[in-house]
PDB file of N, CA and C in Angstrom:
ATOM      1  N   UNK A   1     -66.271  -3.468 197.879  1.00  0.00           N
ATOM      2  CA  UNK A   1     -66.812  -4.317 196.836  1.00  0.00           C
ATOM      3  C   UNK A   1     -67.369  -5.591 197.479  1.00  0.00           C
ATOM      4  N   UNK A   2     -69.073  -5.923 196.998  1.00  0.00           N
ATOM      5  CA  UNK A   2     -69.641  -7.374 197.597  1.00  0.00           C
ATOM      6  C   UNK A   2     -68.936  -8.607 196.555  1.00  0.00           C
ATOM      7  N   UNK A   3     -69.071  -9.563 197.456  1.00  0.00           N
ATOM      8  CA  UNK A   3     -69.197 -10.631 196.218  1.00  0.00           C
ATOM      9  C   UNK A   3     -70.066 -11.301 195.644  1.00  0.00           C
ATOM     10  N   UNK A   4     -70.081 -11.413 194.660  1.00  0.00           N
ATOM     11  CA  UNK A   4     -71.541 -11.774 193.758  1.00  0.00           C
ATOM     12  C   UNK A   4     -72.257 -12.714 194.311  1.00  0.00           C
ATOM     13  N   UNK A   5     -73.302 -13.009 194.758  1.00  0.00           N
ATOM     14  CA  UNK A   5     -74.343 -13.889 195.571  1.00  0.00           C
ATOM     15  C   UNK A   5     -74.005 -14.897 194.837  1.00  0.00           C
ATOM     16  N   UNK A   6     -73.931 -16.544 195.811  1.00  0.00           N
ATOM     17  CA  UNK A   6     -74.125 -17.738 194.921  1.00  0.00           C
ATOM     18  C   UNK A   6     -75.645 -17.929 194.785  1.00  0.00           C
ATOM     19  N   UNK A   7     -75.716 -19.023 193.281  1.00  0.00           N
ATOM     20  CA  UNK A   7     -76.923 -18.779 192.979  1.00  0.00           C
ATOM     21  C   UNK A   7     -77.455 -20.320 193.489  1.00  0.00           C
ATOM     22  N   UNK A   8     -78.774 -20.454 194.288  1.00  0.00           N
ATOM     23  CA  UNK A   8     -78.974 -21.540 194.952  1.00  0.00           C
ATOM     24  C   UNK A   8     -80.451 -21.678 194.789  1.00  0.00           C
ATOM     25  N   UNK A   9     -79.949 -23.319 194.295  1.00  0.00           N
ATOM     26  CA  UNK A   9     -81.183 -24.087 193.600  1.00  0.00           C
ATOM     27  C   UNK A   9     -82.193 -24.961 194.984  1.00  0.00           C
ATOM     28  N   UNK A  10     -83.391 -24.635 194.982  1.00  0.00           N
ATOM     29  CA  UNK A  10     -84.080 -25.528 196.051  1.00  0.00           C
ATOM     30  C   UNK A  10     -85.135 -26.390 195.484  1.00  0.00           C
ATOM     31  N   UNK A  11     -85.380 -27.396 196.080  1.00  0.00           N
ATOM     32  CA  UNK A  11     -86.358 -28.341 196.160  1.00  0.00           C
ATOM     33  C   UNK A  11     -87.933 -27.855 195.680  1.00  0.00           C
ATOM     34  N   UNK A  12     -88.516 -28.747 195.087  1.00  0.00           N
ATOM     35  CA  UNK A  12     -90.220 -28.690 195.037  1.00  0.00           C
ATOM     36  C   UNK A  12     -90.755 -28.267 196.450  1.00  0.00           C
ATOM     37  N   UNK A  13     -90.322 -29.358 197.138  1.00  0.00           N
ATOM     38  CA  UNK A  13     -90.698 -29.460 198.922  1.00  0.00           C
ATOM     39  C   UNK A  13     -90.826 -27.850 199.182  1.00  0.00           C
ATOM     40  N   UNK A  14     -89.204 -27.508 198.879  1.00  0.00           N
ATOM     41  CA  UNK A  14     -88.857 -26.392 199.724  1.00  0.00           C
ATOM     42  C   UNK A  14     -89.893 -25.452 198.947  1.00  0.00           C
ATOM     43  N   UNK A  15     -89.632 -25.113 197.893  1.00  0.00           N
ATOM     44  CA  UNK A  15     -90.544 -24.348 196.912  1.00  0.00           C
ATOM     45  C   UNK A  15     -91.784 -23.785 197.259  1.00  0.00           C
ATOM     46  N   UNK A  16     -92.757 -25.153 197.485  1.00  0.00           N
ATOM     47  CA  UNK A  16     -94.042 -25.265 198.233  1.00  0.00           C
ATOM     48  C   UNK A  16     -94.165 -24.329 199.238  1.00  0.00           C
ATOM     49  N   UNK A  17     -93.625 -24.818 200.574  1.00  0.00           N
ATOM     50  CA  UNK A  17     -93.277 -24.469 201.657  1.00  0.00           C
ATOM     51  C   UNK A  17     -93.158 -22.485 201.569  1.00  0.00           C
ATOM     52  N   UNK A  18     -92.372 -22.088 200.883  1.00  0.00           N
ATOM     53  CA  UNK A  18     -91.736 -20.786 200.564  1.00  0.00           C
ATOM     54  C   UNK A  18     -93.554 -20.420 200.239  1.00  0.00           C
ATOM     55  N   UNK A  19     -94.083 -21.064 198.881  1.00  0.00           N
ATOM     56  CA  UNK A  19     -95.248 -20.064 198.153  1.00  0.00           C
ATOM     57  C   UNK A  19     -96.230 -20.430 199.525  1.00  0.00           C
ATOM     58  N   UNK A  20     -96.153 -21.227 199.906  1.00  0.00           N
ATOM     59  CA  UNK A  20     -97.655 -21.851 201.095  1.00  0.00           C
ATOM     60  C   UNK A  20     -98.389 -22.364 200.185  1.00  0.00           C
ATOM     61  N   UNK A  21     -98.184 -23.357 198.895  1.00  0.00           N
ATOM     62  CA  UNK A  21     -98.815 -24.158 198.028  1.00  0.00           C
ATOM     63  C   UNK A  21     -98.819 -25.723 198.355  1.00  0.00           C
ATOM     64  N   UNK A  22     -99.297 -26.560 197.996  1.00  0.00           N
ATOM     65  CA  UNK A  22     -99.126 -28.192 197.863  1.00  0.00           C
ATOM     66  C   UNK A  22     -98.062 -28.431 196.935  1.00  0.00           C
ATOM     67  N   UNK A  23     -97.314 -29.473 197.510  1.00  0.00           N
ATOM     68  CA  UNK A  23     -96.442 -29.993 196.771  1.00  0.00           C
ATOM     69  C   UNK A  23     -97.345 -30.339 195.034  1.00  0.00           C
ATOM     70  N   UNK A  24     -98.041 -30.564 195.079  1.00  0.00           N
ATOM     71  CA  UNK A  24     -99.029 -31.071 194.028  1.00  0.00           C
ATOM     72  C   UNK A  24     -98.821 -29.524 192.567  1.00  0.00           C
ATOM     73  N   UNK A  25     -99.180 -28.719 193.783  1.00  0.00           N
ATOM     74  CA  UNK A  25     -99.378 -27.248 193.150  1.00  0.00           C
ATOM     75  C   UNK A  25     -97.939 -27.204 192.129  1.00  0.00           C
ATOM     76  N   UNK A  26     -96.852 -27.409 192.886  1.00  0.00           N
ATOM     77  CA  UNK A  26     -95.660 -26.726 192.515  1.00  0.00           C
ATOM     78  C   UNK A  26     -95.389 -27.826 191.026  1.00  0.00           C
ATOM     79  N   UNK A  27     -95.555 -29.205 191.749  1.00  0.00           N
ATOM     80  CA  UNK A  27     -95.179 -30.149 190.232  1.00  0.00           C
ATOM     81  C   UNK A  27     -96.103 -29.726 189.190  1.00  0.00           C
ATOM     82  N   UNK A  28     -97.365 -29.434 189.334  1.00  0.00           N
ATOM     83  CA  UNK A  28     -98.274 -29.543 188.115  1.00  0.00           C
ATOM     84  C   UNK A  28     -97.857 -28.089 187.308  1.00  0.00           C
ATOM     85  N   UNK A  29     -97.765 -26.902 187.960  1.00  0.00           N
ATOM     86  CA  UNK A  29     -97.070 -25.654 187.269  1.00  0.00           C
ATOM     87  C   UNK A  29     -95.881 -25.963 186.652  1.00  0.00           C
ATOM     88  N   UNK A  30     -95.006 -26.500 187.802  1.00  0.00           N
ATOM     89  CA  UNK A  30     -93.744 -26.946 186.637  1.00  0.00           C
ATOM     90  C   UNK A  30     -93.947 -27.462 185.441  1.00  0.00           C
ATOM     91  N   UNK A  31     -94.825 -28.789 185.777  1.00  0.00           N
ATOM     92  CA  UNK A  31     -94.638 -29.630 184.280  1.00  0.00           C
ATOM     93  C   UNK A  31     -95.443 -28.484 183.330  1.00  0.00           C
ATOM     94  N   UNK A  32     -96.119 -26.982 183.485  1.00  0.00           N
ATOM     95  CA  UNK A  32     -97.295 -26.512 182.697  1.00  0.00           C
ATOM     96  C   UNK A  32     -96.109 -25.406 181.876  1.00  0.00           C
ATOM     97  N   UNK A  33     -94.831 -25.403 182.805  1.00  0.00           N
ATOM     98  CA  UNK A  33     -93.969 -24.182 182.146  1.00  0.00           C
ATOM     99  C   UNK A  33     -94.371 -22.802 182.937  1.00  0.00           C
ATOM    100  N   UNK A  34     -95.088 -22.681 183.838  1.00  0.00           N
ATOM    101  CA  UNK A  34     -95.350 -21.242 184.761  1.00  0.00           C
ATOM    102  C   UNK A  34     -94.530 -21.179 185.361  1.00  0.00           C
ATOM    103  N   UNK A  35     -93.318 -21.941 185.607  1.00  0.00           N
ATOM    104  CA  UNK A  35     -92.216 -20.948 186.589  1.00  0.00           C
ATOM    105  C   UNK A  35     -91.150 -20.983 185.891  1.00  0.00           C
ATOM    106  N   UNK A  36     -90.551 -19.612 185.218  1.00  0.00           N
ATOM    107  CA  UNK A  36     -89.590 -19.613 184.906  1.00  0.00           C
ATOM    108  C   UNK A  36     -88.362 -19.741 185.477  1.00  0.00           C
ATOM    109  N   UNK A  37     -88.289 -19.501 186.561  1.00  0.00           N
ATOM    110  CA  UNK A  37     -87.022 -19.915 187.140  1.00  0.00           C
ATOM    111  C   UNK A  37     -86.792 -21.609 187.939  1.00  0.00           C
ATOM    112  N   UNK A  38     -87.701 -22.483 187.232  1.00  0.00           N
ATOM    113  CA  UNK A  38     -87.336 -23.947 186.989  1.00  0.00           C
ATOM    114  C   UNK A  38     -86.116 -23.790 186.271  1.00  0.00           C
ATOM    115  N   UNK A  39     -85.609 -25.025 186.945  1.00  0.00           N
ATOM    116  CA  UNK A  39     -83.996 -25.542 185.992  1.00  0.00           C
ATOM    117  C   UNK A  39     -84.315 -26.856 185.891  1.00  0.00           C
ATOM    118  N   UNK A  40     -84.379 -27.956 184.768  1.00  0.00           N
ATOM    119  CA  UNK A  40     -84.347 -29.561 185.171  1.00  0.00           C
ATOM    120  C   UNK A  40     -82.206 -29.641 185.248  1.00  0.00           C
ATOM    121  N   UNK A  41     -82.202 -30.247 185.984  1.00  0.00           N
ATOM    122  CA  UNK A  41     -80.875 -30.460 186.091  1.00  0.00           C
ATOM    123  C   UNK A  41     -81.058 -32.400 185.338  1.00  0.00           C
ATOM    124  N   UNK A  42     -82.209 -32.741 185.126  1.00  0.00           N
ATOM    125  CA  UNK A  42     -82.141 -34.132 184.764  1.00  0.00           C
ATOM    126  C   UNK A  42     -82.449 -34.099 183.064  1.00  0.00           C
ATOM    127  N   UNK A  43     -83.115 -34.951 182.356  1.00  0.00           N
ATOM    128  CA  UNK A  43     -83.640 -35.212 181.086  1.00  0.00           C
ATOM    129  C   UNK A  43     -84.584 -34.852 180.910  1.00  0.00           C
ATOM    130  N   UNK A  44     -84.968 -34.774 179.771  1.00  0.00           N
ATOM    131  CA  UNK A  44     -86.642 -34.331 179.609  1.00  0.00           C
ATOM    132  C   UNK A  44     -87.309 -35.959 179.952  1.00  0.00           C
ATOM    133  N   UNK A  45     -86.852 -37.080 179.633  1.00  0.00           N
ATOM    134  CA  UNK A  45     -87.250 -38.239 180.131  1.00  0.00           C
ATOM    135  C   UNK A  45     -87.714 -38.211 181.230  1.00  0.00           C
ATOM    136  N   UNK A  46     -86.182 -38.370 182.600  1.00  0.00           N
ATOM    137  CA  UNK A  46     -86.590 -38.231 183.487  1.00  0.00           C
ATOM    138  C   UNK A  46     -86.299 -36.276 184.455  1.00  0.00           C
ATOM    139  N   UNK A  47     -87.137 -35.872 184.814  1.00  0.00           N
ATOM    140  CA  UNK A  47     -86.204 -34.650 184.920  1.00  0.00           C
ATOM    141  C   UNK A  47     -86.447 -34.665 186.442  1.00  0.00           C
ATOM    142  N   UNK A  48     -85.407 -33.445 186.612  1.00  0.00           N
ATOM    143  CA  UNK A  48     -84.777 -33.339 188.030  1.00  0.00           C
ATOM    144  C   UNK A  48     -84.961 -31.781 188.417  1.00  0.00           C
ATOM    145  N   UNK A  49     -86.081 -31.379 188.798  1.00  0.00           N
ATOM    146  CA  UNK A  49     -86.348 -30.261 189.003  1.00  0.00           C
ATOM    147  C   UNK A  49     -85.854 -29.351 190.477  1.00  0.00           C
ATOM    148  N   UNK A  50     -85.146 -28.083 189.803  1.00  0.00           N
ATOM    149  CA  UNK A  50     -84.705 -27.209 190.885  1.00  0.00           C
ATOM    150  C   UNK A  50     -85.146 -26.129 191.114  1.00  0.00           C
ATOM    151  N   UNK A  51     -85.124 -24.995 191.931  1.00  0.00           N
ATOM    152  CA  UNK A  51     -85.757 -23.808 190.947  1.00  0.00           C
ATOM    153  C   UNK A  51     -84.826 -22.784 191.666  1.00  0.00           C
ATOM    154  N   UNK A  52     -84.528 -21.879 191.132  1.00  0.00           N
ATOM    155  CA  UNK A  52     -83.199 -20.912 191.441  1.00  0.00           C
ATOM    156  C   UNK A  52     -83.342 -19.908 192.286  1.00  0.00           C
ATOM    157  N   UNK A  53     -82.999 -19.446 193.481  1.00  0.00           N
ATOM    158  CA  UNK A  53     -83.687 -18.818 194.391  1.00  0.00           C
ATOM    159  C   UNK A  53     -83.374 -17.183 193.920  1.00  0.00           C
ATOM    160  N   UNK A  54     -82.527 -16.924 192.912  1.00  0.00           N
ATOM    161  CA  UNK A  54     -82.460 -15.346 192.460  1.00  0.00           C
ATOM    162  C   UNK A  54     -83.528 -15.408 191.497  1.00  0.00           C
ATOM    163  N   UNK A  55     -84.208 -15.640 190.182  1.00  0.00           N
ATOM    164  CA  UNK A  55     -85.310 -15.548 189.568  1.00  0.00           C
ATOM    165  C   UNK A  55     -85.926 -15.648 190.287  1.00  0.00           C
ATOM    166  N   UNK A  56     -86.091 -16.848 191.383  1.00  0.00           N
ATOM    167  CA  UNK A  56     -87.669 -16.650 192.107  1.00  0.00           C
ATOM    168  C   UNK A  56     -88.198 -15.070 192.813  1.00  0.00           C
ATOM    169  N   UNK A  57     -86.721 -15.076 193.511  1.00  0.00           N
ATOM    170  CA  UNK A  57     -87.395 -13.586 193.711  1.00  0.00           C
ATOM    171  C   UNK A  57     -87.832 -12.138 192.943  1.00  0.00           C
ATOM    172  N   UNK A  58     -87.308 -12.424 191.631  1.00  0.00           N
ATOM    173  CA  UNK A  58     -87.647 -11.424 190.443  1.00  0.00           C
ATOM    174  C   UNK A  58     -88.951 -11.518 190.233  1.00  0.00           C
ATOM    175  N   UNK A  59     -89.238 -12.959 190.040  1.00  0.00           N
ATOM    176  CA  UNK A  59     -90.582 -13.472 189.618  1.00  0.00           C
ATOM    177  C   UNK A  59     -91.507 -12.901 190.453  1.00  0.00           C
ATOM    178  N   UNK A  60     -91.510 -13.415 191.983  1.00  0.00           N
ATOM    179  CA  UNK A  60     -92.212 -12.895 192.860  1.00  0.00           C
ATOM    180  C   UNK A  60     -92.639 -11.412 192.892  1.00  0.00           C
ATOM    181  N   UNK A  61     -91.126 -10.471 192.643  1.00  0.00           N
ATOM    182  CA  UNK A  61     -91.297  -9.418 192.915  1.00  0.00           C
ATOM    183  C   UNK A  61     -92.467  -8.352 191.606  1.00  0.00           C
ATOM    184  N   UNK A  62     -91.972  -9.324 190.140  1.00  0.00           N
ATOM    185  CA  UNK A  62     -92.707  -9.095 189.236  1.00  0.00           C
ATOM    186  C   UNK A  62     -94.082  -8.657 189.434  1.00  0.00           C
ATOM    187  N   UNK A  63     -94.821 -10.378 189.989  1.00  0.00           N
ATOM    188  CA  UNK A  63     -95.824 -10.402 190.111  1.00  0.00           C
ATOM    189  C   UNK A  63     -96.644  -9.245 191.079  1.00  0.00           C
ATOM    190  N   UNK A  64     -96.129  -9.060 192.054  1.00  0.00           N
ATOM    191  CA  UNK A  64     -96.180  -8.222 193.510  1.00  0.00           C
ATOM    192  C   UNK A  64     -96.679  -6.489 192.845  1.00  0.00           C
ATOM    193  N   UNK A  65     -95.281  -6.305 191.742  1.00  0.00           N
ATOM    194  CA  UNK A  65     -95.913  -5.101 191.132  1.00  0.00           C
ATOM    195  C   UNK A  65     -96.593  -4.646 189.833  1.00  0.00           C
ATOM    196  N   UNK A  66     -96.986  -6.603 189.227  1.00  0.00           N
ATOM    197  CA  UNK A  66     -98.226  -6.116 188.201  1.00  0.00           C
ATOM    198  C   UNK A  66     -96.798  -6.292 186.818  1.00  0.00           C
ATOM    199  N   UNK A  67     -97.427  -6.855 185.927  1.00  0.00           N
ATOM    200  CA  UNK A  67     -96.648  -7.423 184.851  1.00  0.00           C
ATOM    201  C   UNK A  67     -96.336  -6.575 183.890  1.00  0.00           C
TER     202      UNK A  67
END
C-alpha cells in the first residue's frame, strides 16, 4: 500500500517557469479564472495565489488529450 501523495501548492514564479510563460501570462489568466487549479489562500481583496501541483497535472494532461 502507497501513501497518498501530499498535495503541493507552488508559486506564480514557479508556475511560469513549469508552462515556459511570463510571469505576466500566469497573473493575468489567474485574475481571468483559466486555471482551475488556482487556490487564493488570501481574500478576494487582497489574494494570495497558489496553484496545486495535482490539478495542474490533470489540467495539463486534459488539455494534451483534447477536452
Amino acid at each position: 500500500m502507497t501513501a497518498p501523495q501530499a498535495r503541493r501548492l507552488i508559486t506564480a514564479e514557479e508556475l511560469a517557469d513549469l508552462l515556459a510563460v511570463s510571469l505576466t501570462t500566469v497573473r493575468r489568466s489567474t485574475r481571468r479564472g483559466e486555471y482551475p487549479f488556482a487556490v487564493n489562500l488570501g481574500t478576494p481583496q487582497r489574494p494570495r495565489w497558489r496553484y496545486d501541483t495535482q490539478r495542474l497535472d490533470r489540467w495539463i494532461d486534459s488539455r494534451r488529450h483534447g477536452f
